[in-house]
C-alpha atoms as a PDB file:
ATOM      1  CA  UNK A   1      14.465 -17.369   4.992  1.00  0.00           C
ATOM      2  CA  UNK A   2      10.760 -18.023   3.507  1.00  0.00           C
ATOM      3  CA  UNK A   3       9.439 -14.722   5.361  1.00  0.00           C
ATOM      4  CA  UNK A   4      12.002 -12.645   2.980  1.00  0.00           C
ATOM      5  CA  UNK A   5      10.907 -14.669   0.033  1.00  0.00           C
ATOM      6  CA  UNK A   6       7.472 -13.786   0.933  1.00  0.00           C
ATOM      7  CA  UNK A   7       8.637  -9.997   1.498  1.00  0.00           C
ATOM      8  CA  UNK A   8      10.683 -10.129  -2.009  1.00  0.00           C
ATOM      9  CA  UNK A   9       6.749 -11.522  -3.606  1.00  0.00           C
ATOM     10  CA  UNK A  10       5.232  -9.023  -2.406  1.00  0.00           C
ATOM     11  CA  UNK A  11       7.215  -6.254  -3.459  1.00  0.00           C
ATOM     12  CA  UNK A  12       6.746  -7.663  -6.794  1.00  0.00           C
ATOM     13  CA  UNK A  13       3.716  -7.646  -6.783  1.00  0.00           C
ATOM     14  CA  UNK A  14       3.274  -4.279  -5.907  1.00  0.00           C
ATOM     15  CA  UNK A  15       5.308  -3.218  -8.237  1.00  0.00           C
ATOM     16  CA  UNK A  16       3.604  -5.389 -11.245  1.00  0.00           C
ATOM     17  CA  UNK A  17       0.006  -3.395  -9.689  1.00  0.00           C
ATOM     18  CA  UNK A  18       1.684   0.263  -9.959  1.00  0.00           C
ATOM     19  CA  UNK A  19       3.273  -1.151 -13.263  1.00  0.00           C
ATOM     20  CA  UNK A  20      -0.655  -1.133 -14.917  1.00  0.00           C
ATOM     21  CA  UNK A  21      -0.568   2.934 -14.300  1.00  0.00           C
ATOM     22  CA  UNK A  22       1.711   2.676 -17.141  1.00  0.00           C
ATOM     23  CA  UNK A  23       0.738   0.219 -19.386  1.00  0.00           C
ATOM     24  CA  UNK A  24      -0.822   2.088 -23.042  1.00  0.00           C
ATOM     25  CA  UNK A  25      -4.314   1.786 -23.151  1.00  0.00           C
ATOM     26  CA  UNK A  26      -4.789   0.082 -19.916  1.00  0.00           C
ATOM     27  CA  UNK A  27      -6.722   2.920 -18.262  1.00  0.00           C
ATOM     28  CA  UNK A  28      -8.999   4.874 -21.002  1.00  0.00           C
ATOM     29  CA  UNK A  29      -8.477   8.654 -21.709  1.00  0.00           C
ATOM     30  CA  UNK A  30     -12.382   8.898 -20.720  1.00  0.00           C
ATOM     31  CA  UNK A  31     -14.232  10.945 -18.047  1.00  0.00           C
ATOM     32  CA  UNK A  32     -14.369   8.378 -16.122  1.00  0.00           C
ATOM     33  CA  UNK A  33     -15.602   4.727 -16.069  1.00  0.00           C
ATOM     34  CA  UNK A  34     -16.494   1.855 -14.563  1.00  0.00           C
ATOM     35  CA  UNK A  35     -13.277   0.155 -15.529  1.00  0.00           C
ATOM     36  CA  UNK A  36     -10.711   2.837 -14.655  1.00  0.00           C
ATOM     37  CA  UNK A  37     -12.356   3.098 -11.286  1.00  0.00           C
ATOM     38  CA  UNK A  38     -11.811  -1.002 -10.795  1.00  0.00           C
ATOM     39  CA  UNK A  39      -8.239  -0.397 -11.753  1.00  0.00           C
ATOM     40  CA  UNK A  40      -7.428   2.127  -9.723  1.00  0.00           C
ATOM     41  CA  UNK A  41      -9.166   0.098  -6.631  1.00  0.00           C
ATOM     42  CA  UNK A  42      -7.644  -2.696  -7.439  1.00  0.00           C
ATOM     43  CA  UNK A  43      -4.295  -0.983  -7.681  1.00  0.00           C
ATOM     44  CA  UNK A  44      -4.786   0.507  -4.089  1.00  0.00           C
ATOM     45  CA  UNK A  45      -5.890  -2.522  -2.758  1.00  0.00           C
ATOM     46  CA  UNK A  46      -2.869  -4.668  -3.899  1.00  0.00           C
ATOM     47  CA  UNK A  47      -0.590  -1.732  -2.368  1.00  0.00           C
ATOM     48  CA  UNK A  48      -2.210  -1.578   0.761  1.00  0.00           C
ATOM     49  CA  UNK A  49      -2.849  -5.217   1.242  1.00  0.00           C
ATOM     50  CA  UNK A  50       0.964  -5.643   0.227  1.00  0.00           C
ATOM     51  CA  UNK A  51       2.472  -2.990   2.729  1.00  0.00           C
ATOM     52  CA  UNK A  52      -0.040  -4.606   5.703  1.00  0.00           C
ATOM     53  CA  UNK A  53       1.963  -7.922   4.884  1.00  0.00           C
ATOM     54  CA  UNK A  54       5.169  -6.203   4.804  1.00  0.00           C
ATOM     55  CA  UNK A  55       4.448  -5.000   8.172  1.00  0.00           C
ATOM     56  CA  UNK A  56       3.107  -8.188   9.502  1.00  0.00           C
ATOM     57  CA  UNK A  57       6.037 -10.051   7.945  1.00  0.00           C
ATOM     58  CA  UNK A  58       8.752  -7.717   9.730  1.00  0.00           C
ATOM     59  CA  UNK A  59       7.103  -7.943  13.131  1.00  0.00           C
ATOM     60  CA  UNK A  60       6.986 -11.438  12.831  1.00  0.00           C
ATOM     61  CA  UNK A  61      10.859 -11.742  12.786  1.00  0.00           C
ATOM     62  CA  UNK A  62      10.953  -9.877  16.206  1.00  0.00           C
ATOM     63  CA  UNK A  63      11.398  -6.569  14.555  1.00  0.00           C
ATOM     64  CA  UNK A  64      10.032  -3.989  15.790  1.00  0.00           C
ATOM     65  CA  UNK A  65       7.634  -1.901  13.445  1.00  0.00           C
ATOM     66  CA  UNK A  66       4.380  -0.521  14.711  1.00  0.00           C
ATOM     67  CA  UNK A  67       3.522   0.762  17.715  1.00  0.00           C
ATOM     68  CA  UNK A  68       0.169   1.299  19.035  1.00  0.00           C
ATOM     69  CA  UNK A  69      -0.562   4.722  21.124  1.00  0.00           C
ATOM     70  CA  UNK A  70      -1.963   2.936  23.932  1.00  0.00           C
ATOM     71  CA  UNK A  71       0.617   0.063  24.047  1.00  0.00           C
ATOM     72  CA  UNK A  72      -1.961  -2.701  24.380  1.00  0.00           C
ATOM     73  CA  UNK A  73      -1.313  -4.878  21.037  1.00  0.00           C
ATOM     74  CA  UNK A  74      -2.790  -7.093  20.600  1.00  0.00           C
ATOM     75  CA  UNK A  75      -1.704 -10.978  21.019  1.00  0.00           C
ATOM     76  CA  UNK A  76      -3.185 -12.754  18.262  1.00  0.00           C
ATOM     77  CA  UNK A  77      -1.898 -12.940  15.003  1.00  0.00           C
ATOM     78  CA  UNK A  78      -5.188 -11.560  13.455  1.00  0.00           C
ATOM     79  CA  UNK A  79      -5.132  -8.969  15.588  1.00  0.00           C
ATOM     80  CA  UNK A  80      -1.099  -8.420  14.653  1.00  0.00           C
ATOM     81  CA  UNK A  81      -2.389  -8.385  10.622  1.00  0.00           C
ATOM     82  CA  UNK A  82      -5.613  -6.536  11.282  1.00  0.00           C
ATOM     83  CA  UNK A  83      -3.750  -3.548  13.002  1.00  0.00           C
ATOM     84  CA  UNK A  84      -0.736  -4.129   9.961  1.00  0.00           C
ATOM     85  CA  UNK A  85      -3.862  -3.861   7.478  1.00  0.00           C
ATOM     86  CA  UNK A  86      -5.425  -0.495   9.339  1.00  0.00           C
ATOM     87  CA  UNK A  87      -2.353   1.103   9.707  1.00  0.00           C
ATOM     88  CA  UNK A  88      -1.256   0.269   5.482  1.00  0.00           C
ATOM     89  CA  UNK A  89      -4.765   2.073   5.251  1.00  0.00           C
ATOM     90  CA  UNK A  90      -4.419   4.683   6.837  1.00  0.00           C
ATOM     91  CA  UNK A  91      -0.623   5.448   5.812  1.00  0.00           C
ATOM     92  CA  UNK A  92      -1.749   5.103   1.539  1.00  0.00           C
ATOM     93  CA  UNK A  93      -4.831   7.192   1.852  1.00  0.00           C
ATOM     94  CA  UNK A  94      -4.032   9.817   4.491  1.00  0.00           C
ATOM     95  CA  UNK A  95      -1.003  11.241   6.780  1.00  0.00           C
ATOM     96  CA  UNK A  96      -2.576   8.797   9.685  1.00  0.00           C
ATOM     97  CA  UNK A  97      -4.377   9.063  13.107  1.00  0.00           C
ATOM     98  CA  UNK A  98      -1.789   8.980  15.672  1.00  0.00           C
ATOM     99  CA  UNK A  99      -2.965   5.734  16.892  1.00  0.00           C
ATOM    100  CA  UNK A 100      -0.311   3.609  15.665  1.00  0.00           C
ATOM    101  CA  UNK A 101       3.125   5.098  15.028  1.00  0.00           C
ATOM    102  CA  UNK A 102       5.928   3.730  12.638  1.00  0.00           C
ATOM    103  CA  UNK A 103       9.171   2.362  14.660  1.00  0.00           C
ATOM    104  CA  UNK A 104      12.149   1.116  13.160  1.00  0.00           C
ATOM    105  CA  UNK A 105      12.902  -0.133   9.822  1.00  0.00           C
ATOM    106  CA  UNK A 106       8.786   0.355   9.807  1.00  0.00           C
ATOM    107  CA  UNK A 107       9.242   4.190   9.550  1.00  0.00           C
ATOM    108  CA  UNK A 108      11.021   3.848   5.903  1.00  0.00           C
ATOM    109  CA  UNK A 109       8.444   1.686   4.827  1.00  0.00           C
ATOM    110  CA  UNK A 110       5.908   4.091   5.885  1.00  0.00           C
ATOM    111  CA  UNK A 111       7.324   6.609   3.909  1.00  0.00           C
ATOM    112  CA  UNK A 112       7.562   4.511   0.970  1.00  0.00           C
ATOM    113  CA  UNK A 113       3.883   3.425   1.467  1.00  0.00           C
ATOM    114  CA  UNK A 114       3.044   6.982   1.451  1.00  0.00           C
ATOM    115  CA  UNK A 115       5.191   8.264  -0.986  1.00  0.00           C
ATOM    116  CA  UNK A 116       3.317   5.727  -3.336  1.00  0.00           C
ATOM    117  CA  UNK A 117      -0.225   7.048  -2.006  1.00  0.00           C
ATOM    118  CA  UNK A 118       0.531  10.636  -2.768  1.00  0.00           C
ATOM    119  CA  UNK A 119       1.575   9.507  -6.316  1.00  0.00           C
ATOM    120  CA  UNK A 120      -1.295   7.097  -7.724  1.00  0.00           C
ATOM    121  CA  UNK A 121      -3.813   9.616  -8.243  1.00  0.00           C
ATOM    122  CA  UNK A 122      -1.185  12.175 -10.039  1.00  0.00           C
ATOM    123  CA  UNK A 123      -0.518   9.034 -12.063  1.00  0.00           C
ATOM    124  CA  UNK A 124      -3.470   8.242 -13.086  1.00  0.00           C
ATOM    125  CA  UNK A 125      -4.865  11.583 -14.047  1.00  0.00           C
ATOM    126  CA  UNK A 126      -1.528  12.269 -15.361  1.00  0.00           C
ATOM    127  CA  UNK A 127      -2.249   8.800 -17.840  1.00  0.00           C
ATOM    128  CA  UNK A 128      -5.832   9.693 -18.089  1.00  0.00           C
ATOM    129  CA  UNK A 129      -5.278  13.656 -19.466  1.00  0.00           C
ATOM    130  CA  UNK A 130      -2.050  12.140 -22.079  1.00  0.00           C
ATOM    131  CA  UNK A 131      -4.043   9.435 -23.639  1.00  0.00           C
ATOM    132  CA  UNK A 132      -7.380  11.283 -23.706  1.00  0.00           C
ATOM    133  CA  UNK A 133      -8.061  10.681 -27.865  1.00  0.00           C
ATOM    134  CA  UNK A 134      -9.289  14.588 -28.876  1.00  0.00           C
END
């Protein structure tokens, strides 16, 4: 029961990160700046640190989600959230390396993860070009 309650926090807080893309004059209509850049990291860094624990979380309850290619995971449980973290990398910023595959409930998260990756950047530029003060 606590590992869903964990789950349902971090989803939250995911969703209060992506929620600053939206707030008015969070992210200056500027060129671009030393502030909007540490938004936007931050922003990635809460989504991708959130999905790795998602992942992690899931496994954990002897579900499977990830697979890696050459079926050697690892034991540990750093090694479990390490690979978790790499492969929430991988999934926000690119299409992924083959390496470790989605299985499972782990392949709609995936999508979701990189649904949300495609659409941060359109966001912000989107927020950046609206508010830009002519």
């Amino acid at each position: 029961m606590g590992v869903y309650i964990s789950i349902i926090i971090i989803i939250l807080c995911i969703l209060l990160s992506l929620r600053e893309l939206f707030i008015p004059d969070k992210i200056k209509g500027k060129k671009m700046s030393i502030e909007n850049f540490l938004i936007l990291a931050i922003i990635y860094a809460t989504v991708m640190i959130g999905f790795g624990l998602i992942y992690y979380l899931i496994g954990t309850q002897g579900y499977p989600v990830l697979i890696e290619a050459d079926h050697n995971q690892s034991g540990t449980t750093l090694g479990r959230v390490e690979t978790s973290l790499y492969f929430s990398a991988i999934t926000l910023f690119s299409v992924g390396y083959g390496d470790i595959a989605p299985v499972g409930i782990g392949r709609v998260i995936a999508v979701l993860e990189a649904l949300i990756g495609y659409t941060i950047p359109a966001a912000f530029v989107a927020r950046t070009v609206f508010d830009r003060k002519i």
